[in-house]
Protein backbone atom coordinates (compact mmCIF):
# COMPACT_ATOMS: atom_id res chain seq x y z
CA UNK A 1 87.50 -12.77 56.74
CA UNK A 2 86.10 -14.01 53.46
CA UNK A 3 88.03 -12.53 50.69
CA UNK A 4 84.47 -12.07 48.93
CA UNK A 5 83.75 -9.61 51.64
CA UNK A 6 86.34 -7.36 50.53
CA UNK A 7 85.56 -7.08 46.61
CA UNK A 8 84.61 -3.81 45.80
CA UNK A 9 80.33 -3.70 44.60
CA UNK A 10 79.84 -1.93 40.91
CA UNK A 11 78.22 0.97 40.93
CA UNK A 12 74.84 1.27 40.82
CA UNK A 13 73.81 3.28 37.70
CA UNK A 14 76.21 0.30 36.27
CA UNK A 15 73.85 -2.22 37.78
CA UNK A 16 70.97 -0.32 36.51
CA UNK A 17 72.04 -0.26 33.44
CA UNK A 18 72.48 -4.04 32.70
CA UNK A 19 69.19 -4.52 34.40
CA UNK A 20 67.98 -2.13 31.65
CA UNK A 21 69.70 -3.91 28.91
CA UNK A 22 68.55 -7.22 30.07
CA UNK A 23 64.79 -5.68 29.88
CA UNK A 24 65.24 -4.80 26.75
CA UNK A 25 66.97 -7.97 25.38
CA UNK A 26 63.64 -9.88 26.70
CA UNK A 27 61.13 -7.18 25.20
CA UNK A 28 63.12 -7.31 22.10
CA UNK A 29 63.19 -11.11 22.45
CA UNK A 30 59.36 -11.33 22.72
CA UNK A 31 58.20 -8.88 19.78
CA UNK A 32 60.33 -10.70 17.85
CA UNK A 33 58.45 -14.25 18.64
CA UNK A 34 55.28 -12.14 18.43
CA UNK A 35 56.29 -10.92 14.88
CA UNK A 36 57.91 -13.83 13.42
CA UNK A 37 53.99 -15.66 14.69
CA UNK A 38 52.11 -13.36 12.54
CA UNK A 39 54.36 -13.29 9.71
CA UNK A 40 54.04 -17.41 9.70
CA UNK A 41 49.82 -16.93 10.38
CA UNK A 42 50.29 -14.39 7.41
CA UNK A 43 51.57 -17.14 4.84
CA UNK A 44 49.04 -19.26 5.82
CA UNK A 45 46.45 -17.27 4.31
CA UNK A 46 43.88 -18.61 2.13
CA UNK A 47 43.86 -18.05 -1.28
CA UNK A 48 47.39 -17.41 -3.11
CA UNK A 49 48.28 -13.75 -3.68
CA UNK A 50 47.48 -12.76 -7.88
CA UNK A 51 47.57 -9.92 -10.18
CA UNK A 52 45.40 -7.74 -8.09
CA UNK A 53 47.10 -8.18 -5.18
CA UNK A 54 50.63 -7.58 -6.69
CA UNK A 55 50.34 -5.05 -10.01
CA UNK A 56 50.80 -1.28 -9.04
CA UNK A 57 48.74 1.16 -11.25
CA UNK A 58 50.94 3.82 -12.01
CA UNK A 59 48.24 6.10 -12.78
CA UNK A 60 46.82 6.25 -9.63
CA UNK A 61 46.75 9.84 -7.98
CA UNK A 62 49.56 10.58 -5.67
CA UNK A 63 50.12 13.42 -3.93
CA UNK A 64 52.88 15.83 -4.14
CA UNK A 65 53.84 13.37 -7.71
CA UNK A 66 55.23 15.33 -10.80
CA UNK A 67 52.30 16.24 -12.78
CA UNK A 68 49.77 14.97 -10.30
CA UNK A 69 46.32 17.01 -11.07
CA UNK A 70 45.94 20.46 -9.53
CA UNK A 71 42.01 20.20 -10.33
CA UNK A 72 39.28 17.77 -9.37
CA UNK A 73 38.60 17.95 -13.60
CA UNK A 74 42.24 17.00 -13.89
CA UNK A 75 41.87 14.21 -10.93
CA UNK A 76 38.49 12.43 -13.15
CA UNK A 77 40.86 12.88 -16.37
CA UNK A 78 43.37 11.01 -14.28
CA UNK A 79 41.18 8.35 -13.31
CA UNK A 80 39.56 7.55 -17.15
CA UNK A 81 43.37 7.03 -17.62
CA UNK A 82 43.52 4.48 -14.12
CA UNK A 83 40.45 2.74 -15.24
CA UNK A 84 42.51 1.54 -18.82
CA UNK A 85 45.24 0.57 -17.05
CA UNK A 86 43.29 -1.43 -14.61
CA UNK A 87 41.55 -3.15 -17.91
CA UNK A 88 45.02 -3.47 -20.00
CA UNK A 89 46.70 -4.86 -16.80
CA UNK A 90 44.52 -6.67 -14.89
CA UNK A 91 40.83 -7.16 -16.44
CA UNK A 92 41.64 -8.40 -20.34
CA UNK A 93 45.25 -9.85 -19.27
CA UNK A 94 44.43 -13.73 -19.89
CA UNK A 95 47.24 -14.37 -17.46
CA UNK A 96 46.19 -11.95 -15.00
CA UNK A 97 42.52 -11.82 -15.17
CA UNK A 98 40.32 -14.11 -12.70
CA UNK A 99 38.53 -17.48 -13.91
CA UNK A 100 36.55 -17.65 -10.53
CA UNK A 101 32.75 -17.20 -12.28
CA UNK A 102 31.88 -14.45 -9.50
CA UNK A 103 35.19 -13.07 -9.50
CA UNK A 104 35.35 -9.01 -9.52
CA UNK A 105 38.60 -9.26 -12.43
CA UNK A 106 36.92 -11.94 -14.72
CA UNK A 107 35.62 -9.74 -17.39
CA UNK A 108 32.88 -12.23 -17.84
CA UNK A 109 31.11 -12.04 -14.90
CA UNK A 110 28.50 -10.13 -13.37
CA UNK A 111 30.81 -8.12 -10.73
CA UNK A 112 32.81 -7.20 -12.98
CA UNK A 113 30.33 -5.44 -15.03
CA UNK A 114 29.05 -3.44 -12.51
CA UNK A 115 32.62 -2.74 -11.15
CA UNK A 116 33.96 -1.28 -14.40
CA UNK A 117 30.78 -0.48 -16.30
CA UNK A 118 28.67 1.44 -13.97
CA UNK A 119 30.58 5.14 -12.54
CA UNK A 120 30.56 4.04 -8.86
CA UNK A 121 33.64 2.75 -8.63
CA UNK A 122 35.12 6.59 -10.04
CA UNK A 123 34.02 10.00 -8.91
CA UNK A 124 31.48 11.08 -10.17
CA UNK A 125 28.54 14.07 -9.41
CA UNK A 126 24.97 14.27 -9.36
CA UNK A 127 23.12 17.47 -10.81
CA UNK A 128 19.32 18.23 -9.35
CA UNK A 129 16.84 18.81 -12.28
CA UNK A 130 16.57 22.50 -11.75
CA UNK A 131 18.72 24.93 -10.27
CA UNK A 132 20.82 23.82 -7.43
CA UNK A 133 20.72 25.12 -4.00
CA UNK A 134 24.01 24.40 -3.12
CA UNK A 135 26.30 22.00 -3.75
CA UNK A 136 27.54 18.42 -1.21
CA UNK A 137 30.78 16.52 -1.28
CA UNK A 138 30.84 13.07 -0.60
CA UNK A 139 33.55 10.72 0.73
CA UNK A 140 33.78 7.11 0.91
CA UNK A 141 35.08 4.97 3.36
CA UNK A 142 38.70 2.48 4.16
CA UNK A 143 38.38 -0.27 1.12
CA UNK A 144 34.75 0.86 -0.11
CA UNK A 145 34.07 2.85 -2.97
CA UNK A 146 31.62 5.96 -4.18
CA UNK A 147 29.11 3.57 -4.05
CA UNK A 148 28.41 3.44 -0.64
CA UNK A 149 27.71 7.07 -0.71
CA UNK A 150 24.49 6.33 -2.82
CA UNK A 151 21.83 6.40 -0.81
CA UNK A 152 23.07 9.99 0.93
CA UNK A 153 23.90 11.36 -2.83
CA UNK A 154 20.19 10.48 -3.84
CA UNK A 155 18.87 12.06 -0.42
CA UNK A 156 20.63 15.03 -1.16
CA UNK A 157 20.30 15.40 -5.27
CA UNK A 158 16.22 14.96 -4.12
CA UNK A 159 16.26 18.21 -2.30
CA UNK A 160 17.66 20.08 -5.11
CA UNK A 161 21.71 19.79 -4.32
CA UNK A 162 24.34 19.30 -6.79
CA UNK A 163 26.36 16.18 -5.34
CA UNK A 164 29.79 15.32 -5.94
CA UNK A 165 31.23 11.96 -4.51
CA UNK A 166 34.68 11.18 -4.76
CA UNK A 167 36.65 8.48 -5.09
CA UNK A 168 39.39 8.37 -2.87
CA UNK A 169 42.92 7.16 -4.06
CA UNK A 170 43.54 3.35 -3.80
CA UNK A 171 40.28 2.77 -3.95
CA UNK A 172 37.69 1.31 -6.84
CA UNK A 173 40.12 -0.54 -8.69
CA UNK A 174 42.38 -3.21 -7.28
CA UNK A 175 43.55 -3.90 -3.46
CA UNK A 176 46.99 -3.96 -3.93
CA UNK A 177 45.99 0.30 -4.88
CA UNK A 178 46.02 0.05 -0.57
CA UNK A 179 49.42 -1.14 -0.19
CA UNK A 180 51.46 1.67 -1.01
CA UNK A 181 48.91 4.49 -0.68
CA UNK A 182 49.24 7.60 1.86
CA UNK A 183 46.58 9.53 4.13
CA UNK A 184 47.92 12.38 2.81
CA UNK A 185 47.01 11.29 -0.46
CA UNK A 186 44.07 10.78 0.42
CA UNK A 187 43.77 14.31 2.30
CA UNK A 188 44.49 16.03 -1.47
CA UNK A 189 42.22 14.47 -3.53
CA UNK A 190 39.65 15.75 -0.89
CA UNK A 191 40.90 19.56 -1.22
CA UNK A 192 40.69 19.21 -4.76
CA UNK A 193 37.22 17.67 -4.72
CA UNK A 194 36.08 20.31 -2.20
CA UNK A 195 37.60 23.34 -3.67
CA UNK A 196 35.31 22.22 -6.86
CA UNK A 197 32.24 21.54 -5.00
CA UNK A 198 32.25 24.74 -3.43
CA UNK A 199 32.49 26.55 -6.97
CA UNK A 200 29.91 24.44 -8.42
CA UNK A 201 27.55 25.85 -4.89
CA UNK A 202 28.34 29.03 -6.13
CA UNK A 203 28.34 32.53 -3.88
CA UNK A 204 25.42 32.83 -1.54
CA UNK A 205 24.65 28.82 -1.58
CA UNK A 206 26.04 26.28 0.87
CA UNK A 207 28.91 24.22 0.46
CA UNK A 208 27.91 20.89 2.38
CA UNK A 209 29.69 17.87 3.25
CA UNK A 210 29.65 14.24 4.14
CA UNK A 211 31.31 11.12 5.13
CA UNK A 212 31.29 7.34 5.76
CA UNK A 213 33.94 6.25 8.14
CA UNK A 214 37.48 7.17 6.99
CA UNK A 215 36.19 9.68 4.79
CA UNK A 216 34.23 10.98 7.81
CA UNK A 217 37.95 11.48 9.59
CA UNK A 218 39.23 13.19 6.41
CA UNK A 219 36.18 16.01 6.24
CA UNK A 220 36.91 16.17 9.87
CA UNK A 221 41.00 17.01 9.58
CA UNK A 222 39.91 19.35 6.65
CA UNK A 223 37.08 20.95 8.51
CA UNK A 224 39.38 21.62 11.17
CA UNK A 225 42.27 22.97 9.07
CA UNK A 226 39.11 25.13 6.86
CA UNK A 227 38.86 27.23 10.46
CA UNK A 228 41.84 28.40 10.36
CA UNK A 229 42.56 28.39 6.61
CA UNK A 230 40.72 31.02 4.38
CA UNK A 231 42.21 29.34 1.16
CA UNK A 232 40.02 26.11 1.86
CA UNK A 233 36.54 26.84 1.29
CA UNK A 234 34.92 26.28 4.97
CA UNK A 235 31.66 23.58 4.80
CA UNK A 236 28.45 25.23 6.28
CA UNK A 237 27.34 21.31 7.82
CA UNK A 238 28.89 18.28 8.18
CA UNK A 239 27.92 14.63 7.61
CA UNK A 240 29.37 11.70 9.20
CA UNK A 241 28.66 8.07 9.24
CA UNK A 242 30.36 5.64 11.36
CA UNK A 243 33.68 8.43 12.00
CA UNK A 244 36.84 6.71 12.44
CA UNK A 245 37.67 9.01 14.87
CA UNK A 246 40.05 5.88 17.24
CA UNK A 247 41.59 3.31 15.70
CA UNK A 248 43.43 0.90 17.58
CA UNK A 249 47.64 1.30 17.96
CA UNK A 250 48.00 -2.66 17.29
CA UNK A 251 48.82 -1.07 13.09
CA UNK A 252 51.95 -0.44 14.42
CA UNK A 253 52.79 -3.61 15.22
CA UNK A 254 51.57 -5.14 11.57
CA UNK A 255 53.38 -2.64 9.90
CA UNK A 256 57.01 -4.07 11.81
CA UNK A 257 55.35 -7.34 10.18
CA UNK A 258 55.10 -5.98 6.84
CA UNK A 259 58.73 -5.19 6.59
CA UNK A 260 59.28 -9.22 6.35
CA UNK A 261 57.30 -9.36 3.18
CA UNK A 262 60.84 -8.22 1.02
CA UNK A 263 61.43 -12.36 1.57
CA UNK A 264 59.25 -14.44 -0.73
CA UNK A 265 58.62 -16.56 1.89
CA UNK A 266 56.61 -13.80 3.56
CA UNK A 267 55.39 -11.52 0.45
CA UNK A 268 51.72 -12.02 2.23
CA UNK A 269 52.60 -10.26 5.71
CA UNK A 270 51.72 -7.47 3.63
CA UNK A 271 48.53 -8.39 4.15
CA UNK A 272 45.56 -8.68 7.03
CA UNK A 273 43.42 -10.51 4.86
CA UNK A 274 43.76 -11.92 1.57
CA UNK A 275 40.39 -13.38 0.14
CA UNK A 276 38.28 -13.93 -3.15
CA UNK A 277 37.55 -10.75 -4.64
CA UNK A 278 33.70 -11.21 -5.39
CA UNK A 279 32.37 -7.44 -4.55
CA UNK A 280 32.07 -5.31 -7.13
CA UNK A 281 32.77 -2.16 -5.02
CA UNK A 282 34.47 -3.16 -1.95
CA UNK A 283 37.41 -5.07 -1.26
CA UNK A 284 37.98 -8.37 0.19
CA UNK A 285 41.37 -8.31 0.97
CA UNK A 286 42.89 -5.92 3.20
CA UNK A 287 46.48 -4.83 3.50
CA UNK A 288 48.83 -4.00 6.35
CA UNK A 289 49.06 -0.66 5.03
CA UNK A 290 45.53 0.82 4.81
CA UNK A 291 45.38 -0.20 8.59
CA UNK A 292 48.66 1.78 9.27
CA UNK A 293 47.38 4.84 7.13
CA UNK A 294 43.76 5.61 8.88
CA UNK A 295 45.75 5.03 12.06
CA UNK A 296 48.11 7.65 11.53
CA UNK A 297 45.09 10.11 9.74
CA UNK A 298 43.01 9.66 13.33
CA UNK A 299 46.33 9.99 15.22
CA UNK A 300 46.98 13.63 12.98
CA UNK A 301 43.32 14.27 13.80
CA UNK A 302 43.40 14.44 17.34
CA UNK A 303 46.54 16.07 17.38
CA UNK A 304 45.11 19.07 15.57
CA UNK A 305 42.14 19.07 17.16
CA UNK A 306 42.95 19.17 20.25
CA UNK A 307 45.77 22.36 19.34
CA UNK A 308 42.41 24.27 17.60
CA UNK A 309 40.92 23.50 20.67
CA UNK A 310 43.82 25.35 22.74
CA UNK A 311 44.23 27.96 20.33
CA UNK A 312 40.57 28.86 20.45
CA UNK A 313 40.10 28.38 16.71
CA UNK A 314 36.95 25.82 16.99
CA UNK A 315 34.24 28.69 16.91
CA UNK A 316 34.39 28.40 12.63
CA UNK A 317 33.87 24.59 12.61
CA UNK A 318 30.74 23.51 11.26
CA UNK A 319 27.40 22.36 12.29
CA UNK A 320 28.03 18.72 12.62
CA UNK A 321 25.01 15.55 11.95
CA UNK A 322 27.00 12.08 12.84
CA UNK A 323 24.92 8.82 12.69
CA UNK A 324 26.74 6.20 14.78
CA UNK A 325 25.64 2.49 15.53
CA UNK A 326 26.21 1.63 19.24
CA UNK A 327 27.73 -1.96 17.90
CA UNK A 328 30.89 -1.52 15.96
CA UNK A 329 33.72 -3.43 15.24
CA UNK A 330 35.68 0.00 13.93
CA UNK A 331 34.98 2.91 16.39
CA UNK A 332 32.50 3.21 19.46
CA UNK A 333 30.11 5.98 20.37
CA UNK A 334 32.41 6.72 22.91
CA UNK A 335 35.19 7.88 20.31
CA UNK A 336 33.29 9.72 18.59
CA UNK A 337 31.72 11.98 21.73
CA UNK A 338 35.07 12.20 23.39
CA UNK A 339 37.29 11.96 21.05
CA UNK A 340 35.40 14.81 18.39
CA UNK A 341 31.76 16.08 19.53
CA UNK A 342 32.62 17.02 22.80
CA UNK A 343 35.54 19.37 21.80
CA UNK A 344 33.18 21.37 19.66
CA UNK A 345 31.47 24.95 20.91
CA UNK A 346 27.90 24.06 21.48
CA UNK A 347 26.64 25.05 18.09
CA UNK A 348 23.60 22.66 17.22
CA UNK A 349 25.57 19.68 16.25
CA UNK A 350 23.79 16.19 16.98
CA UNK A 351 24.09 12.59 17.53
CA UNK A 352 22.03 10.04 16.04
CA UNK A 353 22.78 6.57 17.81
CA UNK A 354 21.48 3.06 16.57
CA UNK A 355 20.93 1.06 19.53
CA UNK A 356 21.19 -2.73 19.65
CA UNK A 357 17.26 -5.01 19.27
CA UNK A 358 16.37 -4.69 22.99
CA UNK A 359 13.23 -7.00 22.16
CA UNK A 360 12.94 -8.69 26.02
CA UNK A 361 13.68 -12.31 24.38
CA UNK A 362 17.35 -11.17 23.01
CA UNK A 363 18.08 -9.39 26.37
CA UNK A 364 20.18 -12.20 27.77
CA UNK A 365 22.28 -12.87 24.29
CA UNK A 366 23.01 -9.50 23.58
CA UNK A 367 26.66 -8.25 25.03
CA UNK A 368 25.90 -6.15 28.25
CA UNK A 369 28.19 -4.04 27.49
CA UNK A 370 26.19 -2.09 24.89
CA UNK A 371 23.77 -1.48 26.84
CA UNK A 372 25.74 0.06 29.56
CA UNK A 373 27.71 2.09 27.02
CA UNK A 374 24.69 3.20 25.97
CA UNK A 375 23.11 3.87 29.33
CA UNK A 376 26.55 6.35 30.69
CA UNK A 377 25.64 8.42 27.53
CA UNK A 378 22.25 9.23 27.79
CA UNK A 379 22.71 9.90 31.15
CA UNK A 380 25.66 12.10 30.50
CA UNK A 381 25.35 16.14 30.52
CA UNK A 382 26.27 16.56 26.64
CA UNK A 383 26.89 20.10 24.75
CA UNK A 384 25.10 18.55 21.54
CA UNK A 385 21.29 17.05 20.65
CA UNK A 386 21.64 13.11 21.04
CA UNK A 387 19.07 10.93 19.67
CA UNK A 388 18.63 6.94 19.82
CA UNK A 389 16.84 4.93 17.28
CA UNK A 390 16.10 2.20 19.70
CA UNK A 391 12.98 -0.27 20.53
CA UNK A 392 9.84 1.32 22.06
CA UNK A 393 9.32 1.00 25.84
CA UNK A 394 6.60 -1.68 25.05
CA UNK A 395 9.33 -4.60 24.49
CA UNK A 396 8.62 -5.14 21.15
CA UNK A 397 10.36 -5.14 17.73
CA UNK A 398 8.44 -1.54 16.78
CA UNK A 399 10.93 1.77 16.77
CA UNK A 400 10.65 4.89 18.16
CA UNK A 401 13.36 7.89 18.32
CA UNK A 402 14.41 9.06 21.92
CA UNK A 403 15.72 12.56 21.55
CA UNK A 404 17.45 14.76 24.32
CA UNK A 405 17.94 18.76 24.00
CA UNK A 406 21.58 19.71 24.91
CA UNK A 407 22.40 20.28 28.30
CA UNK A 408 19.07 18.72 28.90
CA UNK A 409 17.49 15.71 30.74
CA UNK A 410 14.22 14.84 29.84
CA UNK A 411 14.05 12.23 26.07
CA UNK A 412 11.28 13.00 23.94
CA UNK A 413 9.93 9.89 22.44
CA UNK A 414 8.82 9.59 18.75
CA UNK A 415 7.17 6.44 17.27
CA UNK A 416 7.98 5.52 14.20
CA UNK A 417 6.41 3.04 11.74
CA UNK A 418 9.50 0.79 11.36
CA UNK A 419 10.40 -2.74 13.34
CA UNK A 420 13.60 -4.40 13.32
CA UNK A 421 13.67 -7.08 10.70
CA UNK A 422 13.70 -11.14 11.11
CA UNK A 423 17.05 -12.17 12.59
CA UNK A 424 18.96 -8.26 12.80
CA UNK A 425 19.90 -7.87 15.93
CA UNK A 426 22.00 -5.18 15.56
CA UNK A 427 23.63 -2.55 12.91
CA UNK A 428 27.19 -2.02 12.47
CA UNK A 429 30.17 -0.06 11.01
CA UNK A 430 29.72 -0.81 7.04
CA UNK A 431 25.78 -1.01 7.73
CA UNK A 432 24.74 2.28 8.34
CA UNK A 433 24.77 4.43 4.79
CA UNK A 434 23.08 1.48 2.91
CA UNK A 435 19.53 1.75 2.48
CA UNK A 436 17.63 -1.10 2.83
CA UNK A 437 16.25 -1.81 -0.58
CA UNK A 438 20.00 -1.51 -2.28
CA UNK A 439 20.21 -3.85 -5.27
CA UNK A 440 23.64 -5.32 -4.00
CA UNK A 441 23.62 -4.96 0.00
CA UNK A 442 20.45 -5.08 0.65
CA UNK A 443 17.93 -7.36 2.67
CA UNK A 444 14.99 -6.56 0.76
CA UNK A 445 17.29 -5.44 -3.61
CA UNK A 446 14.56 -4.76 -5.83
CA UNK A 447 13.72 -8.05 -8.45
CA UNK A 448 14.18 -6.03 -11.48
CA UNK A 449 17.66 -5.26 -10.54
CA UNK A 450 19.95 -5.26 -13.41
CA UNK A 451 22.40 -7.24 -13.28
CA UNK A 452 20.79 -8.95 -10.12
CA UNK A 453 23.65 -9.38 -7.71
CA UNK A 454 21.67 -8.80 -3.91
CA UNK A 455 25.01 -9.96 -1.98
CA UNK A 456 23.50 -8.41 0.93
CA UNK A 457 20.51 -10.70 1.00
CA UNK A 458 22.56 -14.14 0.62
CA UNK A 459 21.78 -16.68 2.99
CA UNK A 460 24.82 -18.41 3.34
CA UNK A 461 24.81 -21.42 5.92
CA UNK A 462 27.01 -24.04 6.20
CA UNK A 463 29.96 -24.98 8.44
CA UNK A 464 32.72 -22.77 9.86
CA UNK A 465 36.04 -23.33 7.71
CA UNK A 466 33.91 -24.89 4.20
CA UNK A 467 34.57 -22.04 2.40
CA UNK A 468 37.89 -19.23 1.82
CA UNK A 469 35.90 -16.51 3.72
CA UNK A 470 34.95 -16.82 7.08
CA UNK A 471 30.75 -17.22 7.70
CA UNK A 472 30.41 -13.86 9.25
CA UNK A 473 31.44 -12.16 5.33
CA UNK A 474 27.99 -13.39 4.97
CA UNK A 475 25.95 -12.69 8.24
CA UNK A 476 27.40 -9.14 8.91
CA UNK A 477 24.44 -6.77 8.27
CA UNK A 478 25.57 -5.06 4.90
CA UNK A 479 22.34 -2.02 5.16
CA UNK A 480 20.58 0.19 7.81
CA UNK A 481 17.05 -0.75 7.88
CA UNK A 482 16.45 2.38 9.18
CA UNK A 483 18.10 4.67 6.91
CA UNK A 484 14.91 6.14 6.30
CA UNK A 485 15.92 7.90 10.00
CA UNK A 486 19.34 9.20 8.32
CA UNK A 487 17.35 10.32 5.32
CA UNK A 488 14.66 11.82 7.36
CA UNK A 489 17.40 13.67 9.36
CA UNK A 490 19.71 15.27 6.57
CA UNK A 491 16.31 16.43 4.71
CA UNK A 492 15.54 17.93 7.86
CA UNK A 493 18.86 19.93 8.78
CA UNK A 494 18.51 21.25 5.01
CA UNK A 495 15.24 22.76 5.41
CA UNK A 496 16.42 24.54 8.93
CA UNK A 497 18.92 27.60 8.76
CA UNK A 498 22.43 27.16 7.61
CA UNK A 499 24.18 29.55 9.33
């Protein structure tokens, strides 16, 4: 008999368990490789890290902080306070400031005059000529600024609505503001801003509110929490643009990547992107961190959604108008009706979705997959109105508005005198709350614009890897042609009942 025969086996939970270990060992093994990749890709970035990257504003808004404003008057004091500090720091620092000619920190040049000279880089509010008949907050979007808000502030300010937009923490000054920033700093400077906004409506006039992509998800949380809350002034109608409602779980990975950046050698896995800043109210660069944040905000989102949802506590949420582009590199329709319209009590909310150019020449270059996205919606029983801005039926470049009643199947069509422009083939996440005649984003800025800086109409061509950005900085649509539909729509939802 072989003596092997005879020796007694291990148990099996003992076998298990190095199998287990061994598992782990190789998983371990591999995110390593996979974080040590991007930490190395991360170094490589194009250009060196500077003062804006690096200097930390210490009075920037943070929430929770000793002394940190208990008003929204407080929170604008706060900020005149920021916006020295970003000058004394950054701005008139000879070894700080930026020599690039375009460059957002060179105090000579033209983005930097609009960034720190005009108030949409800060909070700031809108008053209607005559009395008000209610009162809007604004929010901003991830790495954009109260600018972006513009065109809605206008729309609204036109119909006789006191508007205040604010500036969200992090934001308007310099990027590295994004690397040590919290949602939930973000979440107070909203209550603040909101708690004044529905004072200035004063009692028997609406309290409104609106959003552009992660400020969308913040109105959202706090609309949510509002229900259930009679200490936060409840919003009669909602806004949102381009909701980041899903973002994707890969932030959790970059954010094991960050915690390299303590070694010189990797001080930029910090960062996504690190670029020229040349835009006087976005930014360029991105960091790790600002990912990691609207990640965890859309994660908290669901979360308490979904519990209002069980708890029966969704019958006080608001009327809700969302504008969403069928192309976008953020969030998809699909989020946004799933993951947020859908879980609402049918209570007139709608949909407003910007299809792709289906002109019968761009059929066969435009993804498929749009389309198809497209098509399971509208074909989809849905507890809300939905309405595509799409081509007419005629296969041309004219528009017309598709609308379907909820819980209903037949689309009425409305023509409308707009085409899509030369060369747009599609909208997009940052496109939608421009309009299209914006001095800085858009295609068509008006030539008296002072200073003239129409970024959005530059026609950059040249070859991929000539220059520190990548060429789609410049192709990416940067305004809605149609935002005449989105002004259309919010001036009618103000006109209708507000209950």
């Amino acid at each position: 008999m072989n003596r092997n025969d005879t020796k007694p086996r291990r148990p099996w939970h003992r076998r298990l368990g190095r199998w287990v270990l061994t598992l782990a060992a190789l998983a371990a093994g591999a995110l390593g490789g996979i974080v040590l990749l991007y930490a190395i890709q991360a170094r490589m970035l194009l250009p060196d890290l500077r003062a804006w990257h690096r200097v930390r504003l210490e009075e920037e808004f943070r929430a929770g902080a000793r002394g940190a404003p208990e008003s929204f008057e407080d929170y604008r004091r706060l900020e005149e306070r920021l916006f020295a500090e970003l000058r004394r720091k950054v701005v008139d620092d000879p070894a700080a400031a930026d020599a690039f000619a375009l460059g957002r920190y060179n105090p000579k040049s033209v983005p930097a005059r609009l960034a720190l000279e005009s108030v949409h880089n800060r909070s700031y509010e809108l008053v209607p000529s005559g009395p008000p008949r209610g009162a809007v907050l604004l929010v901003h979007g991830l790495s954009d600024s109260p600018y972006c808000m513009r065109g809605m502030a206008e729309t609204f300010v036109s119909r006789g609505f006191d508007v205040v937009v604010l500036r969200l923490p992090g934001h308007g000054t310099i990027p590295a503001s994004l690397t040590d920033v919290t949602w939930k700093d973000w979440y107070a400077a909203v209550v603040l801003a909101a708690r004044y906004t529905a004072e200035r409506a004063g009692t028997g006039h609406p309290f409104l509110a609106g959003g552009h992509s992660t400020g969308a998800a913040l109105l959202s949380l706090y609309a949510v929490r509002a229900a259930s809350d009679d200490a936060l002034p409840r919003p009669g109608r909602l806004y949102l643009v381009s909701p980041a409602i899903g973002i994707s779980p890969f932030a959790v990975l970059t954010n094991i990547v960050a915690g390299l950046s303590f070694l010189p050698a990797f001080e930029k896995s910090k960062w996504i992107d690190v670029r020229p800043e040349y835009d006087p109210y976005k930014y360029n660069s991105f960091p790790v961190n600002a990912g990691n944040q609207i990640y965890s905000l859309t994660h908290v989102l669901r979360g308490e959604l979904l519990d209002a949802v069980k708890g029966g506590r969704l019958d006080r949420m608001p009327r809700f108008l969302v504008f969403q582009s069928v192309v976008d590199s953020t969030v998809t329709a699909s989020e946004v009706v799933h993951g947020l319209l859908n879980q609402l009590p049918p209570n007139g909310s709608e949909l407003v979705v910007f299809d792709v150019n289906g002109r019968e020449e761009l059929e066969g270059l435009v993804n498929p997959r749009f389309h198809e996205g497209l098509q399971r919606l509208r074909s989809s029983p849905l507890p809300f109105r939905l309405t595509v801005v799409g081509n007419r039926p005629d296969g041309s470049n004219a528009i017309a508005l598709f609308t379907r009643e909820p819980a209903g199947t037949a689309e009425r069509e409305e023509d409308l005198p707009l085409e899509w422009p030369r060369g747009v083939f599609s909208l997009g996440h940052v496109a939608l709350p421009i309009p299209p005649d914006d001095p800085v984003y858009g295609l068509d800025p008006p030539p008296d614009a002072v200073p003239r800086y129409p970024l959005g109409a530059f026609p950059g061509r040249g070859e991929g890897g000539a220059l520190l950005v990548p060429l789609d900085a410049f192709a990416r649509l940067r305004c809605n042609p149609f935002f005449s539909v989105i002004r259309s729509r919010i001036i009618a939802s103000l006109e209708a009942p507000q209950n």
